[in-house]
PDB file of N, CA and C in Angstrom:
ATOM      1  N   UNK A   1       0.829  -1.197   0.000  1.00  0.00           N
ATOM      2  CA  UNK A   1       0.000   0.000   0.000  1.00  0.00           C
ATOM      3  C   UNK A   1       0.871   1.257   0.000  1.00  0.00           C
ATOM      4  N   UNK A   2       1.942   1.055   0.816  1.00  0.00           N
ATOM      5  CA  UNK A   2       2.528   2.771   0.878  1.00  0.00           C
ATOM      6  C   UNK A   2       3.482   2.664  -0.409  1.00  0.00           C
ATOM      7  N   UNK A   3       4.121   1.708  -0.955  1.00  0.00           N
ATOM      8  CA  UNK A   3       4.543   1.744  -2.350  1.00  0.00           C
ATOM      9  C   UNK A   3       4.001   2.428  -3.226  1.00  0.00           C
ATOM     10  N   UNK A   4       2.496   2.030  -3.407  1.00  0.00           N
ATOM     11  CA  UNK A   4       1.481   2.541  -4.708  1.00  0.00           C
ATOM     12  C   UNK A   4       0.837   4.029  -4.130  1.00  0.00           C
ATOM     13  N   UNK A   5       0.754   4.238  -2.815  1.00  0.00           N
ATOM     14  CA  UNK A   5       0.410   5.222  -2.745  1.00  0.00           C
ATOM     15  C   UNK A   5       1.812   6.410  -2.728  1.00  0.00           C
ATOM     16  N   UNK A   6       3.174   5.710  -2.718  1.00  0.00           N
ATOM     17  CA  UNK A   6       4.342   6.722  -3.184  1.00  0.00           C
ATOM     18  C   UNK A   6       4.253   6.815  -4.539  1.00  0.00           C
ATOM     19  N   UNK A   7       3.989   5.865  -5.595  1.00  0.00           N
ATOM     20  CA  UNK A   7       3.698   6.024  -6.783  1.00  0.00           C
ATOM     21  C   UNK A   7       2.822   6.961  -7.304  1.00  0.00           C
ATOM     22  N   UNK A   8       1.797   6.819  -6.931  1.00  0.00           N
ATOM     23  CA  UNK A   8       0.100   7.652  -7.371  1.00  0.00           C
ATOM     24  C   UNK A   8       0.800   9.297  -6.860  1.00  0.00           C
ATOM     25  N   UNK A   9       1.596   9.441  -5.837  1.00  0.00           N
ATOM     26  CA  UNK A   9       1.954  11.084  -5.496  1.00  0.00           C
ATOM     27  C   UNK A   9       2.944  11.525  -6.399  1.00  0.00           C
ATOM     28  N   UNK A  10       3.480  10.575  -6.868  1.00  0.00           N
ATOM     29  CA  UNK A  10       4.921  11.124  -7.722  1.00  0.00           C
ATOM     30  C   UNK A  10       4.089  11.012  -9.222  1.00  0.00           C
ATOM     31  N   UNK A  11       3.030  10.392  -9.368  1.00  0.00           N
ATOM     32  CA  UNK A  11       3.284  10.520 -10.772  1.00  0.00           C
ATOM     33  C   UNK A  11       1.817  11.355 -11.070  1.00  0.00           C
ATOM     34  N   UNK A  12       0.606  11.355 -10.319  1.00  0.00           N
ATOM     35  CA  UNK A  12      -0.436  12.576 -10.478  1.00  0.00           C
ATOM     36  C   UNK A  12      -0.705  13.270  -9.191  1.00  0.00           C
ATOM     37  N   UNK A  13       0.081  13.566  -8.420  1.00  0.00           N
ATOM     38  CA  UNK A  13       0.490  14.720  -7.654  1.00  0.00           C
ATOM     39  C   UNK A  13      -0.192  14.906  -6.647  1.00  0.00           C
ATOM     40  N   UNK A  14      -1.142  13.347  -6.472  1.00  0.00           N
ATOM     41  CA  UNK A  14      -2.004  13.388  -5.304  1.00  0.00           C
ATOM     42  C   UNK A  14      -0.876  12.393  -3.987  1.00  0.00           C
ATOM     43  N   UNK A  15      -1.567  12.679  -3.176  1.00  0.00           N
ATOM     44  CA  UNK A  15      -0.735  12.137  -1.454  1.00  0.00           C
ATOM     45  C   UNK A  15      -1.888  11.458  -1.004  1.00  0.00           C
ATOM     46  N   UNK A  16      -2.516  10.241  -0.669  1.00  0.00           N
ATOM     47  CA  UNK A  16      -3.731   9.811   0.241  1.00  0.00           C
ATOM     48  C   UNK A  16      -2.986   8.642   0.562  1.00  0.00           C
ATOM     49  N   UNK A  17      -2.968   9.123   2.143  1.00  0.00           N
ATOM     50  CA  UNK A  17      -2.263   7.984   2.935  1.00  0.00           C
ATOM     51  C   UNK A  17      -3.379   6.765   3.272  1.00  0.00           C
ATOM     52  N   UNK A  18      -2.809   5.491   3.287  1.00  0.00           N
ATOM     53  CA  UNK A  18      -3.060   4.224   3.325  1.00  0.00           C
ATOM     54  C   UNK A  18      -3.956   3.958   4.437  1.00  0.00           C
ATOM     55  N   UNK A  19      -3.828   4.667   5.417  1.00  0.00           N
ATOM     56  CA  UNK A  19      -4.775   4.570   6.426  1.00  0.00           C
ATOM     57  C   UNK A  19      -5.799   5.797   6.484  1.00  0.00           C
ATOM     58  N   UNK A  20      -6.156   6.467   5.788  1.00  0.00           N
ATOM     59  CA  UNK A  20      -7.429   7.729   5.179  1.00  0.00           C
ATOM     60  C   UNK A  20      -8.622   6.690   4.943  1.00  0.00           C
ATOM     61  N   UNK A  21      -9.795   7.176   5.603  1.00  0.00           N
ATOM     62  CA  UNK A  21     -10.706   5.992   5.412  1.00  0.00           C
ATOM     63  C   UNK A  21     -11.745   6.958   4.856  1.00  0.00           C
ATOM     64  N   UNK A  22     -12.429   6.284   3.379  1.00  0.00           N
ATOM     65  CA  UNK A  22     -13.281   7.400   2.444  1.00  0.00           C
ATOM     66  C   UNK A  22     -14.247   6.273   2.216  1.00  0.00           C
ATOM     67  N   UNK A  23     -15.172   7.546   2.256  1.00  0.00           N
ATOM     68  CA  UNK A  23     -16.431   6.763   2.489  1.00  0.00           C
ATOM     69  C   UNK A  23     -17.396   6.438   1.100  1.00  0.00           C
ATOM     70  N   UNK A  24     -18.349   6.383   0.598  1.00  0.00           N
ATOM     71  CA  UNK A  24     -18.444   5.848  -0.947  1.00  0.00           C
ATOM     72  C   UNK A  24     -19.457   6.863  -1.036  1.00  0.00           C
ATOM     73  N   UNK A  25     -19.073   7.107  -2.822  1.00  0.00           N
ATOM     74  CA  UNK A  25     -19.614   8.064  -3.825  1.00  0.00           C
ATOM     75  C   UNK A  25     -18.546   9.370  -3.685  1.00  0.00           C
ATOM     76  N   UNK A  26     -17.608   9.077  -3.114  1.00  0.00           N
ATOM     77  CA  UNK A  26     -16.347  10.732  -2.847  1.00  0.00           C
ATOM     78  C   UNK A  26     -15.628  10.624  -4.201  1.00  0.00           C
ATOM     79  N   UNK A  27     -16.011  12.359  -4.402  1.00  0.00           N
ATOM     80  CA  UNK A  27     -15.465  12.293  -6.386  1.00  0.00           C
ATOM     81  C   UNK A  27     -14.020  13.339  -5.757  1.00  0.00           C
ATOM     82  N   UNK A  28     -13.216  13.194  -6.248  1.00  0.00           N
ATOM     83  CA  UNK A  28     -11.996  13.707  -6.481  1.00  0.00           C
ATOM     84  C   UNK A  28     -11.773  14.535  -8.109  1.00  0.00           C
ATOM     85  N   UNK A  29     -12.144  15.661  -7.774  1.00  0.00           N
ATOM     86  CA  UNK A  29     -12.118  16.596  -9.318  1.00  0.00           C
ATOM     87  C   UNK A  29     -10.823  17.157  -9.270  1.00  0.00           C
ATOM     88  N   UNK A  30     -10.496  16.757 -10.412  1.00  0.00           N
ATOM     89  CA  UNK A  30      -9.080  16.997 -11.170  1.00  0.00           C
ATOM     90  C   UNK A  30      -8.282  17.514  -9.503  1.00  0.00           C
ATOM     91  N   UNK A  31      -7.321  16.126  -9.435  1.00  0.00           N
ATOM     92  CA  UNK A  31      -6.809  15.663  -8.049  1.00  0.00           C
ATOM     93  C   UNK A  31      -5.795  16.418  -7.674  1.00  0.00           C
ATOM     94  N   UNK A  32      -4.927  17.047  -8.577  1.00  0.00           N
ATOM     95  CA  UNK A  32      -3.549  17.480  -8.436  1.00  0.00           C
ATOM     96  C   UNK A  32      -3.765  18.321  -7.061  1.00  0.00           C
ATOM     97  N   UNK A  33      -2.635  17.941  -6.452  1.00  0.00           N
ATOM     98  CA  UNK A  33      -2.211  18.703  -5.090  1.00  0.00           C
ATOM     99  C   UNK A  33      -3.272  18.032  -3.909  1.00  0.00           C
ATOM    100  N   UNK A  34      -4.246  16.966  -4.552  1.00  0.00           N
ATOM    101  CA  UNK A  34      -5.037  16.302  -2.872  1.00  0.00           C
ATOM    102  C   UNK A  34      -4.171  16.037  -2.000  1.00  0.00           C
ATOM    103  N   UNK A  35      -4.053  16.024  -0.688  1.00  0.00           N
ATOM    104  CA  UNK A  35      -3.602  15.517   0.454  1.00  0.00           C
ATOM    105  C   UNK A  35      -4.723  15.154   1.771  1.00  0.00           C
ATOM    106  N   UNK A  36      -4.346  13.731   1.526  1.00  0.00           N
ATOM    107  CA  UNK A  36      -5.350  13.381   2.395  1.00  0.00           C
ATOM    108  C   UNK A  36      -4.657  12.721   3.841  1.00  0.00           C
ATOM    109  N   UNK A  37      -4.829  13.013   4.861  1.00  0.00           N
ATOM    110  CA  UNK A  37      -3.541  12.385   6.189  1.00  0.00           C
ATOM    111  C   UNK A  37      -4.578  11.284   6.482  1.00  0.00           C
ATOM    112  N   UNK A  38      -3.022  10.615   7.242  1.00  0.00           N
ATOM    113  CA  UNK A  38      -3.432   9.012   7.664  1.00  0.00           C
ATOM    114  C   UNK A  38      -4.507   9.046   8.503  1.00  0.00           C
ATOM    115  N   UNK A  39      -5.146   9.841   9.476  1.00  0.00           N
ATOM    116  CA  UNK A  39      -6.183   9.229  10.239  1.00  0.00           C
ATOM    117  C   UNK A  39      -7.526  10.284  10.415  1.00  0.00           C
ATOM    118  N   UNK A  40      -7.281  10.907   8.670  1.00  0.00           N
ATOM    119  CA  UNK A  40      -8.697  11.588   8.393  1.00  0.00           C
ATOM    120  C   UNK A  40      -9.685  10.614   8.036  1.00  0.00           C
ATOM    121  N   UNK A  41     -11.021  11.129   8.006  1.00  0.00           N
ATOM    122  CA  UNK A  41     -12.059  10.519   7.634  1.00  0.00           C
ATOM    123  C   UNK A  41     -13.162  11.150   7.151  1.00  0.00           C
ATOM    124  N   UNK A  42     -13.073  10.634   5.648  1.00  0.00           N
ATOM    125  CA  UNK A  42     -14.475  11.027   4.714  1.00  0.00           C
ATOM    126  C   UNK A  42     -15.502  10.357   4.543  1.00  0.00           C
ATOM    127  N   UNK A  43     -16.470  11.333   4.901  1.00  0.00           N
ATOM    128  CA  UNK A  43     -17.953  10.372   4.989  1.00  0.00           C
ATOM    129  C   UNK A  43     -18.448   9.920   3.827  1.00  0.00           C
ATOM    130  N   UNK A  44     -19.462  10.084   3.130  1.00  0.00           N
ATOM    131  CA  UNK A  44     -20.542   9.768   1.838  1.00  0.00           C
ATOM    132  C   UNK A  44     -20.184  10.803   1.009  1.00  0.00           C
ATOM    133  N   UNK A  45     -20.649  10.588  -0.027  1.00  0.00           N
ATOM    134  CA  UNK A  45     -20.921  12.011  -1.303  1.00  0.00           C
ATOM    135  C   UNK A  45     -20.407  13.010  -0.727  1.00  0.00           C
ATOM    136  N   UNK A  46     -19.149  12.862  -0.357  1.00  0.00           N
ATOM    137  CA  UNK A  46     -18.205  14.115  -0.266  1.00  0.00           C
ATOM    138  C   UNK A  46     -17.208  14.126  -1.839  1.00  0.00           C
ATOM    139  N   UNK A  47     -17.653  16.099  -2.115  1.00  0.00           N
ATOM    140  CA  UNK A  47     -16.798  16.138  -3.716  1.00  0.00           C
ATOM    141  C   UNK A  47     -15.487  17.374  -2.906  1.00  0.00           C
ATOM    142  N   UNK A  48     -14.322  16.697  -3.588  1.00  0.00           N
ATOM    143  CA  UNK A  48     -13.483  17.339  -3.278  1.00  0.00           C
ATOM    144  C   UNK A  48     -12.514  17.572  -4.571  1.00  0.00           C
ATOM    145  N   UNK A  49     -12.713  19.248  -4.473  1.00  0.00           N
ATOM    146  CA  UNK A  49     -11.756  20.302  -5.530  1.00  0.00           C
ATOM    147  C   UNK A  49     -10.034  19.925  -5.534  1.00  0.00           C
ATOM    148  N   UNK A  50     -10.054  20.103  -6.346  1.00  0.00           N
ATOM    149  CA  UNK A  50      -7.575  20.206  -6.685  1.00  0.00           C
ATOM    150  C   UNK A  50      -7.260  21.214  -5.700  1.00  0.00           C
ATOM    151  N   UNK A  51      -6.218  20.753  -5.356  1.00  0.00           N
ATOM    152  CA  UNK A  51      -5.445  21.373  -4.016  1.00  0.00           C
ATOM    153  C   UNK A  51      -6.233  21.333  -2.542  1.00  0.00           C
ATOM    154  N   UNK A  52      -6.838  20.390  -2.293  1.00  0.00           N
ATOM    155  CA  UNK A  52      -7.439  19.986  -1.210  1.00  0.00           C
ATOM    156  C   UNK A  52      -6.208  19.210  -0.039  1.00  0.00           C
ATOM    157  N   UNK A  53      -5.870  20.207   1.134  1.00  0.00           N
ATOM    158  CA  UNK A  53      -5.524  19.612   2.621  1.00  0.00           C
ATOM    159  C   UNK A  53      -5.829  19.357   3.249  1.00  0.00           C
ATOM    160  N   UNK A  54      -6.381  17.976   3.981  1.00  0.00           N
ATOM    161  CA  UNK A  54      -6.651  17.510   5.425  1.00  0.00           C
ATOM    162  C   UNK A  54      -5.740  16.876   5.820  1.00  0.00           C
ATOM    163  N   UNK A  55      -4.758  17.958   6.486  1.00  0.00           N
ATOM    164  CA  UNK A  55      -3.893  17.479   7.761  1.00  0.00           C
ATOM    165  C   UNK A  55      -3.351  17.838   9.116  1.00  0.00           C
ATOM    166  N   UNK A  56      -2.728  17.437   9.842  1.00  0.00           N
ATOM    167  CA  UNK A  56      -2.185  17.596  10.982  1.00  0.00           C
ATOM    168  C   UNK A  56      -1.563  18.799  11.018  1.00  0.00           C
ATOM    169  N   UNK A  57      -1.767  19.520  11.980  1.00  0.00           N
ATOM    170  CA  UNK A  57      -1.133  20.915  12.840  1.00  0.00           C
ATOM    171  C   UNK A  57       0.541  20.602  13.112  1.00  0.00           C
ATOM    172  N   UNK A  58       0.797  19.398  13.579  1.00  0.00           N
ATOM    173  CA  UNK A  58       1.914  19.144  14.044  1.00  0.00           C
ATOM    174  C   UNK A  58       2.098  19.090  15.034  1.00  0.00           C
ATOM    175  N   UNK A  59       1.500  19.639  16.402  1.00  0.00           N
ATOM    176  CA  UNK A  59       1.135  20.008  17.487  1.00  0.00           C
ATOM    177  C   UNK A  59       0.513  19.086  18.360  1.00  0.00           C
ATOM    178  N   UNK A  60      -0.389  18.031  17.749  1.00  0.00           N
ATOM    179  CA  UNK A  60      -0.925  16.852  18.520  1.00  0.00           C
ATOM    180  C   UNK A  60       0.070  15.873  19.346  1.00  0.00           C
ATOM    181  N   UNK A  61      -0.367  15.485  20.681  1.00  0.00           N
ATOM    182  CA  UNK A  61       0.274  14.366  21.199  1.00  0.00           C
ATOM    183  C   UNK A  61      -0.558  12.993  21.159  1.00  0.00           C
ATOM    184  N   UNK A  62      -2.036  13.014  20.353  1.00  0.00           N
ATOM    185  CA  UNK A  62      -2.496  11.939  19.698  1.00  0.00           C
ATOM    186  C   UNK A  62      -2.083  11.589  18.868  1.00  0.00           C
ATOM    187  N   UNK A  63      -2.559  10.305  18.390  1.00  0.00           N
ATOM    188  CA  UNK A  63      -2.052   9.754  17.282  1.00  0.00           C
ATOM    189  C   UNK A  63      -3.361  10.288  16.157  1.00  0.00           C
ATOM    190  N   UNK A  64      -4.521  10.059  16.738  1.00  0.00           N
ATOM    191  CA  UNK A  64      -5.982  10.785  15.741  1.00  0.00           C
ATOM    192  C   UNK A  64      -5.936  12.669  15.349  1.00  0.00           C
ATOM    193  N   UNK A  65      -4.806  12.570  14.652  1.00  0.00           N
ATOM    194  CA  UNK A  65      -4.967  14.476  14.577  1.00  0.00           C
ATOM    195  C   UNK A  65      -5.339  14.651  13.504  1.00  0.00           C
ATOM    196  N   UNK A  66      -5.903  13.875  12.392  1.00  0.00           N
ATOM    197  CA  UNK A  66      -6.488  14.903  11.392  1.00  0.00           C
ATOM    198  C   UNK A  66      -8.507  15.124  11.300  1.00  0.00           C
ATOM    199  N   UNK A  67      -8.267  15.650  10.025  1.00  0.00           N
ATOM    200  CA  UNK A  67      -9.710  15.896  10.170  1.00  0.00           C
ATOM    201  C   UNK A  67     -11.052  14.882  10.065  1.00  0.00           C
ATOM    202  N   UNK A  68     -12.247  15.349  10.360  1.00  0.00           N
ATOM    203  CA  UNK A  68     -13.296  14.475  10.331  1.00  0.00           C
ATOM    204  C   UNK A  68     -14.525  14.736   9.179  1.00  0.00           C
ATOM    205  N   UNK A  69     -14.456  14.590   7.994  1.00  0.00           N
ATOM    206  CA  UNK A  69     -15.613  14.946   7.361  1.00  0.00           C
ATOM    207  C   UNK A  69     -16.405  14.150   7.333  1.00  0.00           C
ATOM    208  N   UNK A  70     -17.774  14.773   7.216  1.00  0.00           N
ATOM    209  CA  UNK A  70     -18.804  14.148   7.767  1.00  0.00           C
ATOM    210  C   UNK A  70     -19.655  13.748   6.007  1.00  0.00           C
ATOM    211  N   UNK A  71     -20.440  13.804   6.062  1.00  0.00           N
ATOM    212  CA  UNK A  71     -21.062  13.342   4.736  1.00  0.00           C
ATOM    213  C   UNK A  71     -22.276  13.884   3.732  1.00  0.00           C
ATOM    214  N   UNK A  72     -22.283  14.394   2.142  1.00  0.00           N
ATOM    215  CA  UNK A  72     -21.939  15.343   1.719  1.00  0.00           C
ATOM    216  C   UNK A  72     -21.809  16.781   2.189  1.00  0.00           C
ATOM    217  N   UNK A  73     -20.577  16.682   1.920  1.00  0.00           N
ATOM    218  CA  UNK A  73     -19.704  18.051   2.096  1.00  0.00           C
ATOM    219  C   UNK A  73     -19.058  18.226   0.809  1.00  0.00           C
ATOM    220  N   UNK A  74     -19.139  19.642   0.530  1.00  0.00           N
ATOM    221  CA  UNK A  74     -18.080  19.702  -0.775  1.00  0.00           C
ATOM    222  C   UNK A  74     -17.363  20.917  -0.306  1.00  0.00           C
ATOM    223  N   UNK A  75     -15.528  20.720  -0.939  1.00  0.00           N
ATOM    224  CA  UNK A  75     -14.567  21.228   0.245  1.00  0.00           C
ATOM    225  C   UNK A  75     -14.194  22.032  -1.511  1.00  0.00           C
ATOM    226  N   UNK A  76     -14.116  22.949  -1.068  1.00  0.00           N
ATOM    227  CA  UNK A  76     -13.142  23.869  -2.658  1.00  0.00           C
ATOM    228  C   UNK A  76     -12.282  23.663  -2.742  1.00  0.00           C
ATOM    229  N   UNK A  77     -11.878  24.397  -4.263  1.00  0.00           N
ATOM    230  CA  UNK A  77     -10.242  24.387  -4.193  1.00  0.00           C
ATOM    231  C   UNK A  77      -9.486  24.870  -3.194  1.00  0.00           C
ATOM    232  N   UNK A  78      -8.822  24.234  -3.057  1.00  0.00           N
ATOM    233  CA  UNK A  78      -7.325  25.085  -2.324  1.00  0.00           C
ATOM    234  C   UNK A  78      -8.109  25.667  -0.796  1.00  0.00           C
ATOM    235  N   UNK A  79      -8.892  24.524  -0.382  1.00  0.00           N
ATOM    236  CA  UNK A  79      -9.299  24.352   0.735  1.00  0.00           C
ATOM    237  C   UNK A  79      -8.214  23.441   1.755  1.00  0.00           C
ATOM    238  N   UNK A  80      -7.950  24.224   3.250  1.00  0.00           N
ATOM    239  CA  UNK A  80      -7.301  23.216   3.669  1.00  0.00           C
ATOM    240  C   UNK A  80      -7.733  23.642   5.195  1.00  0.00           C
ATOM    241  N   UNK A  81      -7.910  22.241   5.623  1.00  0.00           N
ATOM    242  CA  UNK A  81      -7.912  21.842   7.260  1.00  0.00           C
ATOM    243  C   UNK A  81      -7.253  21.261   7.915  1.00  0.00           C
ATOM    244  N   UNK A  82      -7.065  21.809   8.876  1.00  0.00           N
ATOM    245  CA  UNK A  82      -6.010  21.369   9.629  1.00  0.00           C
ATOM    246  C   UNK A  82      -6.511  20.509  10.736  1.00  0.00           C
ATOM    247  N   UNK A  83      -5.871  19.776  11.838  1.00  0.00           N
ATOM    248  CA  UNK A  83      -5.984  19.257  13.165  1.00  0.00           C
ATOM    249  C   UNK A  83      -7.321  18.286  13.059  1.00  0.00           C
ATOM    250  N   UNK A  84      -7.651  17.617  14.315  1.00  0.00           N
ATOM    251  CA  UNK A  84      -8.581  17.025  14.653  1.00  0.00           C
ATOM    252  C   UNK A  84      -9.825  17.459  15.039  1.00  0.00           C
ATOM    253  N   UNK A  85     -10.464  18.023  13.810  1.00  0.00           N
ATOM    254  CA  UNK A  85     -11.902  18.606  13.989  1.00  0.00           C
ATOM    255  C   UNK A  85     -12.900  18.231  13.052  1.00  0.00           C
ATOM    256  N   UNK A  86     -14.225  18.493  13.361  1.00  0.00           N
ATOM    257  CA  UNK A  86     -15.183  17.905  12.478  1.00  0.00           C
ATOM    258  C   UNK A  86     -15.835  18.523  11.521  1.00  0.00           C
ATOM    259  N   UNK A  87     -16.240  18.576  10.328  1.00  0.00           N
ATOM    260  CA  UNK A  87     -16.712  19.470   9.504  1.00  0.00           C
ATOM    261  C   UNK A  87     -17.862  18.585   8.989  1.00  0.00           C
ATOM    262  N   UNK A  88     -19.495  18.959   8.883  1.00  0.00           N
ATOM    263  CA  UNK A  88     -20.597  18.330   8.750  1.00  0.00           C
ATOM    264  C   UNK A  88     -20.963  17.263   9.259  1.00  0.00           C
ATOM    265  N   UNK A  89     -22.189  17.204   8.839  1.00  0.00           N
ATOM    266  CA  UNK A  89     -22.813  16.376   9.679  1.00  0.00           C
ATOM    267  C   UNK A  89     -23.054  16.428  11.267  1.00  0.00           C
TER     268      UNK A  89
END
């Protein structure tokens, strides 16, 4: 898994770590620059824009620091969240 997901970042410019748990019907529009961190979570019919961040502050002494999306949500471009918080739903 972290092989193909080093592959998929180097060669269309997306990052979605192996442990990101996405939930079904999530469209990824024209992906370049997604970053998705290891212990975010996307709910249902979430559409997410190019240059999309859900990650860690850096700052956590959990291991659960990224974000929580809830289900449909649509996140814009060059939208980014940080830390362990919840957005919909």
């Amino acid at each position: 898994a972290r092989l193909l997901q080093s592959e998929t970042a180097d060669v269309f410019g997306v990052d979605i770590h192996p442990g990101c748990t996405i939930g079904r019907g999530v469209s990824i529009d024209h992906a370049t620059g997604v970053t998705l961190g290891e212990t975010c979570v996307i709910g249902d019919n979430v559409y997410i824009m190019h240059d999309v961040t859900l990650g860690a502050t850096g700052k956590s002494t959990t291991h659960d620091r990224h974000p929580k999306v809830g289900s449909n949500v649509f996140l814009g471009a060059k939208c980014t969240v940080l830390g362990n918080i919840e957005i919909g739903d």
